[in-house]
PDB file of N, CA and C in Angstrom:
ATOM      1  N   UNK A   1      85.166 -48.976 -37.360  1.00  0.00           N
ATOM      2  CA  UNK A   1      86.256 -49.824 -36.937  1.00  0.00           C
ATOM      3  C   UNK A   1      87.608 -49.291 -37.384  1.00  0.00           C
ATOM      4  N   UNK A   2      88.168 -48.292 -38.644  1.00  0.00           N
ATOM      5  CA  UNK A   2      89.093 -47.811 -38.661  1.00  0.00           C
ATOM      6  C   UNK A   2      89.383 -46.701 -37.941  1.00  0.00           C
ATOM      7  N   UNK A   3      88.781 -46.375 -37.402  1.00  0.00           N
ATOM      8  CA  UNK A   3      89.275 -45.287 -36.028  1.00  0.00           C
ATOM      9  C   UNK A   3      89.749 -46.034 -35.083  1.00  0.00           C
ATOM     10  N   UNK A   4      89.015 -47.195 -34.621  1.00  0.00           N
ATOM     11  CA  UNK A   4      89.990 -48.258 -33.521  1.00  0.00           C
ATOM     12  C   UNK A   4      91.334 -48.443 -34.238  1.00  0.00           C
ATOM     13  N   UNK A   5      91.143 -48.961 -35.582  1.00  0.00           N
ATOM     14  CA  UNK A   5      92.596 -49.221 -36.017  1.00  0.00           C
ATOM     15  C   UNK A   5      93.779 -47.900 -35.789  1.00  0.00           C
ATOM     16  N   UNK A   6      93.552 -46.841 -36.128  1.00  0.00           N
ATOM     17  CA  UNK A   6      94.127 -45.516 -36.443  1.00  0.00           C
ATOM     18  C   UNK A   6      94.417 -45.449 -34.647  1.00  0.00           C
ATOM     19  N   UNK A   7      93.567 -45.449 -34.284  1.00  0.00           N
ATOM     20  CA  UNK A   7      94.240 -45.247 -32.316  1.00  0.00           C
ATOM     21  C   UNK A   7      95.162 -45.878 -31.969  1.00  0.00           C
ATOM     22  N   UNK A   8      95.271 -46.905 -32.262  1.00  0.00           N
ATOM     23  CA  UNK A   8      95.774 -48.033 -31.513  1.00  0.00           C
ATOM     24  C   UNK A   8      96.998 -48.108 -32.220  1.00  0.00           C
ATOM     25  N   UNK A   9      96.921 -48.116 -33.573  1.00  0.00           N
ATOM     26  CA  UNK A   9      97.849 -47.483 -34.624  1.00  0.00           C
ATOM     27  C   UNK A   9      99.118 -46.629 -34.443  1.00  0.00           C
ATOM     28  N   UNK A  10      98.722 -45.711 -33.815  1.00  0.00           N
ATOM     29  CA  UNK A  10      99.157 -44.211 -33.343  1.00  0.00           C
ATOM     30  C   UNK A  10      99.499 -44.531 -31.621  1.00  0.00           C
ATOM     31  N   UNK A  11      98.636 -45.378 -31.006  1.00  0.00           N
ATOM     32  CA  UNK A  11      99.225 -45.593 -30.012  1.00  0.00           C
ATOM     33  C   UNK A  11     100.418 -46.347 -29.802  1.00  0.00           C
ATOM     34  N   UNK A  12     100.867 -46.829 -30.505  1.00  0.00           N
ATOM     35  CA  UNK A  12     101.561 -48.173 -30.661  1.00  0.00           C
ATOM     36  C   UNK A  12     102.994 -47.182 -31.294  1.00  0.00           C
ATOM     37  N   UNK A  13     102.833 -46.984 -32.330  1.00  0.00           N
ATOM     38  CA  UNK A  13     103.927 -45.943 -32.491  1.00  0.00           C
ATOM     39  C   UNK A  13     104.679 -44.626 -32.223  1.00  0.00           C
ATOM     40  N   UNK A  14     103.851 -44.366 -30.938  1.00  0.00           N
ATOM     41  CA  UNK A  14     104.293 -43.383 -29.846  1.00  0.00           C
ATOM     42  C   UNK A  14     104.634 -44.252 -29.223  1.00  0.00           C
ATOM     43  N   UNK A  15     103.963 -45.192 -28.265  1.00  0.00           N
ATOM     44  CA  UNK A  15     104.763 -46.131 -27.537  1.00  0.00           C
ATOM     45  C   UNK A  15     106.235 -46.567 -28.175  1.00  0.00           C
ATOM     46  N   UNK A  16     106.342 -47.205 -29.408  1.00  0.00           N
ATOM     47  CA  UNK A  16     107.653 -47.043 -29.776  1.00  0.00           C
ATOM     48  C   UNK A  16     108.610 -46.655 -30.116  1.00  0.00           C
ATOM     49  N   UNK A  17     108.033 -44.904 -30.426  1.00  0.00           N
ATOM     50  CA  UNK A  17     109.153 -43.708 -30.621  1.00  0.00           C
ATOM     51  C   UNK A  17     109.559 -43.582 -29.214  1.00  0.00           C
ATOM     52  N   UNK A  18     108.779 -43.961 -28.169  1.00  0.00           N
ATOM     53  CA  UNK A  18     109.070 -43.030 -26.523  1.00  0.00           C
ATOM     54  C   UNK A  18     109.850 -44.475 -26.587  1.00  0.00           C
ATOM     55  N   UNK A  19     109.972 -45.806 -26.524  1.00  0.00           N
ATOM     56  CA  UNK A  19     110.541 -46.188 -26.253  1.00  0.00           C
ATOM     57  C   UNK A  19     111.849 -46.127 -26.957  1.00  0.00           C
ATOM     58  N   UNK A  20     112.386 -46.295 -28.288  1.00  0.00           N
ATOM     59  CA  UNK A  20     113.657 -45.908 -28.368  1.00  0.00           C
ATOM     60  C   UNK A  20     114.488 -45.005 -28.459  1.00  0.00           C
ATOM     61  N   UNK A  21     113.426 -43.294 -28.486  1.00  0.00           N
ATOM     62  CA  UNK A  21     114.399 -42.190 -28.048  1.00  0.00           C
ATOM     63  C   UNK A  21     114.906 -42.639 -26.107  1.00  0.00           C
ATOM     64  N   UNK A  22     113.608 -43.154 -25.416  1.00  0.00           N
ATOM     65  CA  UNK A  22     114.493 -43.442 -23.413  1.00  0.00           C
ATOM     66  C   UNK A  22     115.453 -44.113 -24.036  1.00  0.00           C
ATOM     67  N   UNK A  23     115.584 -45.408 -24.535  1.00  0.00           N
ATOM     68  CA  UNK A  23     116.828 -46.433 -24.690  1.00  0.00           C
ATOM     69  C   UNK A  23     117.858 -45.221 -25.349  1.00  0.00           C
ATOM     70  N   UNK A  24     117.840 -44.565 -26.248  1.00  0.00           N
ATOM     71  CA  UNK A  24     119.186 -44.105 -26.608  1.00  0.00           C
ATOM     72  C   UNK A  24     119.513 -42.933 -25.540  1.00  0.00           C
ATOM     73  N   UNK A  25     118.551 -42.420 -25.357  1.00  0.00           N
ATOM     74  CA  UNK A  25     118.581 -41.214 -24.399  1.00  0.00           C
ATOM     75  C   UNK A  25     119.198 -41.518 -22.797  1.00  0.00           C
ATOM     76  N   UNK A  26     119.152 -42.861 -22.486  1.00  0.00           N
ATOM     77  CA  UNK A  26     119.248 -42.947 -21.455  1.00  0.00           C
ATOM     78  C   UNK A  26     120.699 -43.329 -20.778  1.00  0.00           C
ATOM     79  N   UNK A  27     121.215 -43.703 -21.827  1.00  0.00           N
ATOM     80  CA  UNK A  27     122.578 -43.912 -21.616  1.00  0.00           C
ATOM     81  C   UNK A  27     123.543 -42.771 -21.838  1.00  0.00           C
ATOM     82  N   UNK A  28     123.118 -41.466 -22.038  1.00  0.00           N
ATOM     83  CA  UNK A  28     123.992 -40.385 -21.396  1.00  0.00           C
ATOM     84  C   UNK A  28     123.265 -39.620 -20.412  1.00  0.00           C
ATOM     85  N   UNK A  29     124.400 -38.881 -20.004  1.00  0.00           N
ATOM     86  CA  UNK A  29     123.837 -37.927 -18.491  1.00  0.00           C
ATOM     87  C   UNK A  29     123.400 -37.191 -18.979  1.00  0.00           C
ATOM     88  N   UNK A  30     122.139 -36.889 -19.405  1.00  0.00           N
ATOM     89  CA  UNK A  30     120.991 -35.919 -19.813  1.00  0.00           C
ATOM     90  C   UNK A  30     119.801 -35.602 -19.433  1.00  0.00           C
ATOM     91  N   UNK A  31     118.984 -34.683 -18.400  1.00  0.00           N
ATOM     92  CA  UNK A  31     117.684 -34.402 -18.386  1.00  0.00           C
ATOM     93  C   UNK A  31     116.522 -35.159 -18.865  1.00  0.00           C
ATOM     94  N   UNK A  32     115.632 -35.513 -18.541  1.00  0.00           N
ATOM     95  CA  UNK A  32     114.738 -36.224 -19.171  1.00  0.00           C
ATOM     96  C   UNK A  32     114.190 -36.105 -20.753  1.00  0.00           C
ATOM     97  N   UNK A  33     113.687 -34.342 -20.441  1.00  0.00           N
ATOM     98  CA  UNK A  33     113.446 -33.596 -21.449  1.00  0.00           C
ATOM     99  C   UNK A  33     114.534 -33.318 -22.714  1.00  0.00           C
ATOM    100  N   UNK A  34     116.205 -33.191 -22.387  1.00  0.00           N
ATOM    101  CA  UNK A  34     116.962 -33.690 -23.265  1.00  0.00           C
ATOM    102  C   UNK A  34     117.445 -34.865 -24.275  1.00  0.00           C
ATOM    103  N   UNK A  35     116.418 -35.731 -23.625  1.00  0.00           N
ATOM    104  CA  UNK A  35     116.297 -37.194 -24.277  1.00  0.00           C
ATOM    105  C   UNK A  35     116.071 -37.355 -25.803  1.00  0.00           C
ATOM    106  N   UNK A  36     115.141 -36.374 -26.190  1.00  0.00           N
ATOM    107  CA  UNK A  36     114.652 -36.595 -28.004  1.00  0.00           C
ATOM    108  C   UNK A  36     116.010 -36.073 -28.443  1.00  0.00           C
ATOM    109  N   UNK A  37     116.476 -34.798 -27.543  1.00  0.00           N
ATOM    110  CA  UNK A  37     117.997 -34.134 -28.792  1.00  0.00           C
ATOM    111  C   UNK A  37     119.041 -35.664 -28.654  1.00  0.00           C
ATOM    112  N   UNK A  38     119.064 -36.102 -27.183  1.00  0.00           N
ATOM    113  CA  UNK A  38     120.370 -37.037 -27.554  1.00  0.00           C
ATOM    114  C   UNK A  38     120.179 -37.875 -28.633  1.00  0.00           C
ATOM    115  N   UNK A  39     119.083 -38.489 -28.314  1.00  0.00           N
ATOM    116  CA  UNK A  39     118.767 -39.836 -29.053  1.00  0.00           C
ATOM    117  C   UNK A  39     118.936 -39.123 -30.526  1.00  0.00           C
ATOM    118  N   UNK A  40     118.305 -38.487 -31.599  1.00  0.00           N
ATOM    119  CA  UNK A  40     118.559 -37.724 -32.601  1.00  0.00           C
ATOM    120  C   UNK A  40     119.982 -37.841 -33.040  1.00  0.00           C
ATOM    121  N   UNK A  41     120.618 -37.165 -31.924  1.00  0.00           N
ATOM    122  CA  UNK A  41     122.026 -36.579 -32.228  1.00  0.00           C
ATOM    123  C   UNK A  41     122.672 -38.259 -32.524  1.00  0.00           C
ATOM    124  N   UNK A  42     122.397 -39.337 -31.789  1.00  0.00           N
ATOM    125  CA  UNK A  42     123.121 -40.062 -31.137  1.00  0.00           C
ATOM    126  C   UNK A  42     122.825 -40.882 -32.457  1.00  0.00           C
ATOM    127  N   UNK A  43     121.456 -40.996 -33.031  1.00  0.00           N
ATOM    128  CA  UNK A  43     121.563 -41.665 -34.524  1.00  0.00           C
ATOM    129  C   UNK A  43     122.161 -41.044 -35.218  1.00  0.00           C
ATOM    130  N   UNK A  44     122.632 -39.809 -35.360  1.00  0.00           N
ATOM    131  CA  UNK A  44     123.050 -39.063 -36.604  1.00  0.00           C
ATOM    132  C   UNK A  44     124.293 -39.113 -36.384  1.00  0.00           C
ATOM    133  N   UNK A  45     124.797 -39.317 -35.570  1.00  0.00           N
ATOM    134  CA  UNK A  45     126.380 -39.654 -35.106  1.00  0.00           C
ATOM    135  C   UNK A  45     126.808 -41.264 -35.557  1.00  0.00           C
ATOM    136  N   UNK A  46     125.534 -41.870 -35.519  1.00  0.00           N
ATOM    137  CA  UNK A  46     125.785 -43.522 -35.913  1.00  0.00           C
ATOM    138  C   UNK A  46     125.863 -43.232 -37.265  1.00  0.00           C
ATOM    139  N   UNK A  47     125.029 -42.889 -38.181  1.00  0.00           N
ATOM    140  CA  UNK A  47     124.996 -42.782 -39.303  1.00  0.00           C
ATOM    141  C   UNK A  47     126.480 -42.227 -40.138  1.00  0.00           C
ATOM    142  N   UNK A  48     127.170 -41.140 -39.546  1.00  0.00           N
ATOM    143  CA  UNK A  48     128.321 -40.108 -39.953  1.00  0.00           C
ATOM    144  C   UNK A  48     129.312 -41.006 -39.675  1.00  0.00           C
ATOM    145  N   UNK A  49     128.808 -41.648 -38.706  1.00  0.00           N
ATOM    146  CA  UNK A  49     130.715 -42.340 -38.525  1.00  0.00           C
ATOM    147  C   UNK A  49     130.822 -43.936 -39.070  1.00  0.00           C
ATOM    148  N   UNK A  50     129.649 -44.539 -39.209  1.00  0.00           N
ATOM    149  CA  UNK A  50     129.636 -45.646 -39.531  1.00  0.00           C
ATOM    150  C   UNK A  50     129.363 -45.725 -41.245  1.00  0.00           C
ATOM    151  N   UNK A  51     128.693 -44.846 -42.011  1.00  0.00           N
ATOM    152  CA  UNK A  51     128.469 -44.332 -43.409  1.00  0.00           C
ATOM    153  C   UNK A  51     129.793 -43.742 -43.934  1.00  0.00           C
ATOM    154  N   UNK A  52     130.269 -43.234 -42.892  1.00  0.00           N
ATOM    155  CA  UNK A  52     130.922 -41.685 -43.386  1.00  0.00           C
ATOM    156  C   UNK A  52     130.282 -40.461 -44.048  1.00  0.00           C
ATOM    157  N   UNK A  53     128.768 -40.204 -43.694  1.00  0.00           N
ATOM    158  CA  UNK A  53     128.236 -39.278 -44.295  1.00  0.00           C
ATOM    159  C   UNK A  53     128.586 -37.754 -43.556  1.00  0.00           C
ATOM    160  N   UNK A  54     128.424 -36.908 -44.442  1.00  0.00           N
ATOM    161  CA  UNK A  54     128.707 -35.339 -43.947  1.00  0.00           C
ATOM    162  C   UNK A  54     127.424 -35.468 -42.448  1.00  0.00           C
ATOM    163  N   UNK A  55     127.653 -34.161 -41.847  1.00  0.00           N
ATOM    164  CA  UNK A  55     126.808 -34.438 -41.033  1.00  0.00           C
ATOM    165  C   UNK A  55     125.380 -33.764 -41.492  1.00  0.00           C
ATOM    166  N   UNK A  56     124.999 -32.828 -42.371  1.00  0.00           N
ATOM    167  CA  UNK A  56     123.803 -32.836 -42.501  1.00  0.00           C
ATOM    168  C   UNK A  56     123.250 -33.930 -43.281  1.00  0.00           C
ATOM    169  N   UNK A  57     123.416 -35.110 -44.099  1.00  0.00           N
ATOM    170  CA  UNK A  57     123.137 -36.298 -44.538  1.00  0.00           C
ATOM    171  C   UNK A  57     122.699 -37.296 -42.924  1.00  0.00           C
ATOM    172  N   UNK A  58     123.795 -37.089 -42.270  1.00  0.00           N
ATOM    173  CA  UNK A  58     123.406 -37.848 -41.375  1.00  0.00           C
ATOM    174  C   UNK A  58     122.396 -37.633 -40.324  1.00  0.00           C
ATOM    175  N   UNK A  59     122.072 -35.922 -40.358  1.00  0.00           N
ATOM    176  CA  UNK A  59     121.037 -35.928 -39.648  1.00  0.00           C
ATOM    177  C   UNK A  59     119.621 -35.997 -40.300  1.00  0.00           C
ATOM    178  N   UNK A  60     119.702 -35.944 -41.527  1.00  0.00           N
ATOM    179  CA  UNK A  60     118.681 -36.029 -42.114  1.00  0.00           C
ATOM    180  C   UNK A  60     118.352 -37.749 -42.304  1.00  0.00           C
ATOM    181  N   UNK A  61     119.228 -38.884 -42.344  1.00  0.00           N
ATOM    182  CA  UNK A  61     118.849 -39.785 -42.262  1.00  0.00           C
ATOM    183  C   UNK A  61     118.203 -40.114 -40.768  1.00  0.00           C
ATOM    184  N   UNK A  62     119.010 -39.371 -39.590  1.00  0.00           N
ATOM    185  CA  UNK A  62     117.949 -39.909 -38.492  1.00  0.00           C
ATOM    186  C   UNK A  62     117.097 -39.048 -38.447  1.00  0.00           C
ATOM    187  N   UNK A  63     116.281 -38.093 -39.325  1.00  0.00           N
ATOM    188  CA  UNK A  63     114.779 -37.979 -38.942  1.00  0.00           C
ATOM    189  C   UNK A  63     114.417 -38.840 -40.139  1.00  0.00           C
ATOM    190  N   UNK A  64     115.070 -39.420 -41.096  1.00  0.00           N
ATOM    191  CA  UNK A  64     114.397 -40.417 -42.281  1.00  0.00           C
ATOM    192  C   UNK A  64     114.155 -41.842 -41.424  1.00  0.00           C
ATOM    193  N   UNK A  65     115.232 -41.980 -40.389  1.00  0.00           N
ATOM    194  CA  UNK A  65     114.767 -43.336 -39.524  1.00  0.00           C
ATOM    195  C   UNK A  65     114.191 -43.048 -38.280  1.00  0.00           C
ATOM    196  N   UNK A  66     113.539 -41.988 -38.051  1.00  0.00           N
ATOM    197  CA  UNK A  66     112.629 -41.823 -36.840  1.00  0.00           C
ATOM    198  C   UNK A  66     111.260 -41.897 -37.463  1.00  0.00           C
ATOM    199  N   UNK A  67     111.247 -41.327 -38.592  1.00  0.00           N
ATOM    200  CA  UNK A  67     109.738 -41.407 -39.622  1.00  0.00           C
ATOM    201  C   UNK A  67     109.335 -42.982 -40.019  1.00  0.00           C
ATOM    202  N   UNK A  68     110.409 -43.445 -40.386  1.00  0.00           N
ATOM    203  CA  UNK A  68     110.598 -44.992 -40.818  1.00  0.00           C
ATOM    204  C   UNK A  68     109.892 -45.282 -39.559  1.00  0.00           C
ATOM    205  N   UNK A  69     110.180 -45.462 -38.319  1.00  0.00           N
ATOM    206  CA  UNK A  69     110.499 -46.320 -37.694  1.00  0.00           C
ATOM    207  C   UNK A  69     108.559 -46.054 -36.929  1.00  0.00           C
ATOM    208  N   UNK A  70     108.161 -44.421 -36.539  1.00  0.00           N
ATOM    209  CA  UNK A  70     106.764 -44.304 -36.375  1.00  0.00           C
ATOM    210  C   UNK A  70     105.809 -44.816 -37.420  1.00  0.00           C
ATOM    211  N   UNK A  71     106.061 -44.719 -39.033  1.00  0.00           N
ATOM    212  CA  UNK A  71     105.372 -45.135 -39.436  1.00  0.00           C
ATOM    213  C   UNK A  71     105.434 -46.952 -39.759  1.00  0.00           C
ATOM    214  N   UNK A  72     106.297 -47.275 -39.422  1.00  0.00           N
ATOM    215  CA  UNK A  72     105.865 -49.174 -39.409  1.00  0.00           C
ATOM    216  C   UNK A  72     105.578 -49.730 -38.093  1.00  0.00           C
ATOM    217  N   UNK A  73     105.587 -49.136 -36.937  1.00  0.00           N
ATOM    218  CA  UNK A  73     104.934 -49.304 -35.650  1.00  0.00           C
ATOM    219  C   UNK A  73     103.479 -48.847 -36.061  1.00  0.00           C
ATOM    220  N   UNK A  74     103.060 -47.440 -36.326  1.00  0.00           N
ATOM    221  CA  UNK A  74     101.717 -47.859 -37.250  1.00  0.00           C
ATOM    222  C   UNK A  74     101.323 -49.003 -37.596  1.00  0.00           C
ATOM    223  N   UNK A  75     101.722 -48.789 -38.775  1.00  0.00           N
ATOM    224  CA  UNK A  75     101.484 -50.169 -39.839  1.00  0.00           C
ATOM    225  C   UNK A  75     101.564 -51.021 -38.527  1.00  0.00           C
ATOM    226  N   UNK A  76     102.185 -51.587 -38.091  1.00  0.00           N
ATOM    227  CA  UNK A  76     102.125 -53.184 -37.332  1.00  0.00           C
ATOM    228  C   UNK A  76     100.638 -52.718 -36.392  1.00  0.00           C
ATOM    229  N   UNK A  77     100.897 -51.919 -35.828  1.00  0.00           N
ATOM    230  CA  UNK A  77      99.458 -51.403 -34.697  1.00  0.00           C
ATOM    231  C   UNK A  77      98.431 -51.698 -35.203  1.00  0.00           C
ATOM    232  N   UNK A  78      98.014 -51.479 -36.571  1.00  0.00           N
ATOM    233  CA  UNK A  78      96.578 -51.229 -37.231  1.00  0.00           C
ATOM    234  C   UNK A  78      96.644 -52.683 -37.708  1.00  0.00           C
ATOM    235  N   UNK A  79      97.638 -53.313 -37.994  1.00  0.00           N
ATOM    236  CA  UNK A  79      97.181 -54.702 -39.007  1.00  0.00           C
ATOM    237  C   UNK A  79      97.195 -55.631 -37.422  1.00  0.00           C
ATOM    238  N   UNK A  80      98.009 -55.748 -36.430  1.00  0.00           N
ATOM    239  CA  UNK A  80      97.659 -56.258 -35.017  1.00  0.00           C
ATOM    240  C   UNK A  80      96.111 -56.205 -34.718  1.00  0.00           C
ATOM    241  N   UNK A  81      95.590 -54.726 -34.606  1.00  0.00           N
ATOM    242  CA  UNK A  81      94.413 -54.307 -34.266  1.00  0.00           C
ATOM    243  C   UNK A  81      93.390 -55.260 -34.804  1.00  0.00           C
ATOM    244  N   UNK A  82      93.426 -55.211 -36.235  1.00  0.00           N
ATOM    245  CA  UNK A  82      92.807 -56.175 -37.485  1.00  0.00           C
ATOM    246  C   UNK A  82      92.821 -57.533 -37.162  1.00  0.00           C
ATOM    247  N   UNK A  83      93.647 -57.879 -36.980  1.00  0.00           N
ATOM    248  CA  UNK A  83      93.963 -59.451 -36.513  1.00  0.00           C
ATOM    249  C   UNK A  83      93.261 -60.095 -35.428  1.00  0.00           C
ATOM    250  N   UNK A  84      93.861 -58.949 -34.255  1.00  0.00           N
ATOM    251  CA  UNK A  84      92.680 -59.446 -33.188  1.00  0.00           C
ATOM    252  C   UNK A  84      91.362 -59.397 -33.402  1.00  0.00           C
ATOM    253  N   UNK A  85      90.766 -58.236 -33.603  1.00  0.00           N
ATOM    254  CA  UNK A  85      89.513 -57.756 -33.825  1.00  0.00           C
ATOM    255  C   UNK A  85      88.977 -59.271 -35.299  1.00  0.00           C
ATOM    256  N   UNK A  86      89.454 -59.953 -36.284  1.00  0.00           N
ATOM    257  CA  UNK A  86      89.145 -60.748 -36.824  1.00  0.00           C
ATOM    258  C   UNK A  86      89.259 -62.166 -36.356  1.00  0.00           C
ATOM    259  N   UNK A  87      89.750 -62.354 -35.133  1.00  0.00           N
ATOM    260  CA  UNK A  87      90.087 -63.997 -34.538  1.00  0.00           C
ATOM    261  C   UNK A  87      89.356 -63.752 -33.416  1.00  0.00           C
ATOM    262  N   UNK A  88      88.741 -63.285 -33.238  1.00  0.00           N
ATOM    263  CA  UNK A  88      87.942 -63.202 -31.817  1.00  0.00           C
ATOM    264  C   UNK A  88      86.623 -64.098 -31.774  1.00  0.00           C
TER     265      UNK A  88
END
């Protein structure tokens, strides 16, 4: 049963990395495939101007909030998974 969890897990937090690199990605004129650099760029630009951090701080915080953000879509995926799989 923790391999269902771990899939679904992992599915769930690809589903929500793809969904908020399209949302940031999508609001400039960029290629499809250019979508992960905008979105990236486009947090690390939030971070620099709204922090005032140098810009390698700021890009290193948006891969610290792209990691954040796959691994608690995890986490929610696998304890969801759990939940259902226990109320059934």
């Amino acid at each position: 049963m923790k391999r269902i969890e771990n899939k679904v897990g992992f599915f769930v937090a690809c589903i929500a990395l793809v969904y908020v690199v399209v949302s940031i990605g999508y609001s400039s004129n960029a290629a499809w495939f250019e979508m992960p650099l905008e979105a990236v760029n486009g947090i690390a630009f939030s971070f620099g101007y709204f922090f005032r951090l140098h810009a390698v701080w700021a890009y290193v915080c948006s891969g610290v909030f792209f990691i954040t953000l796959f691994t608690v879509s995890f986490w929610l995926g696998k304890v969801l998974t759990r939940w259902i799989r226990n109320h059934r």
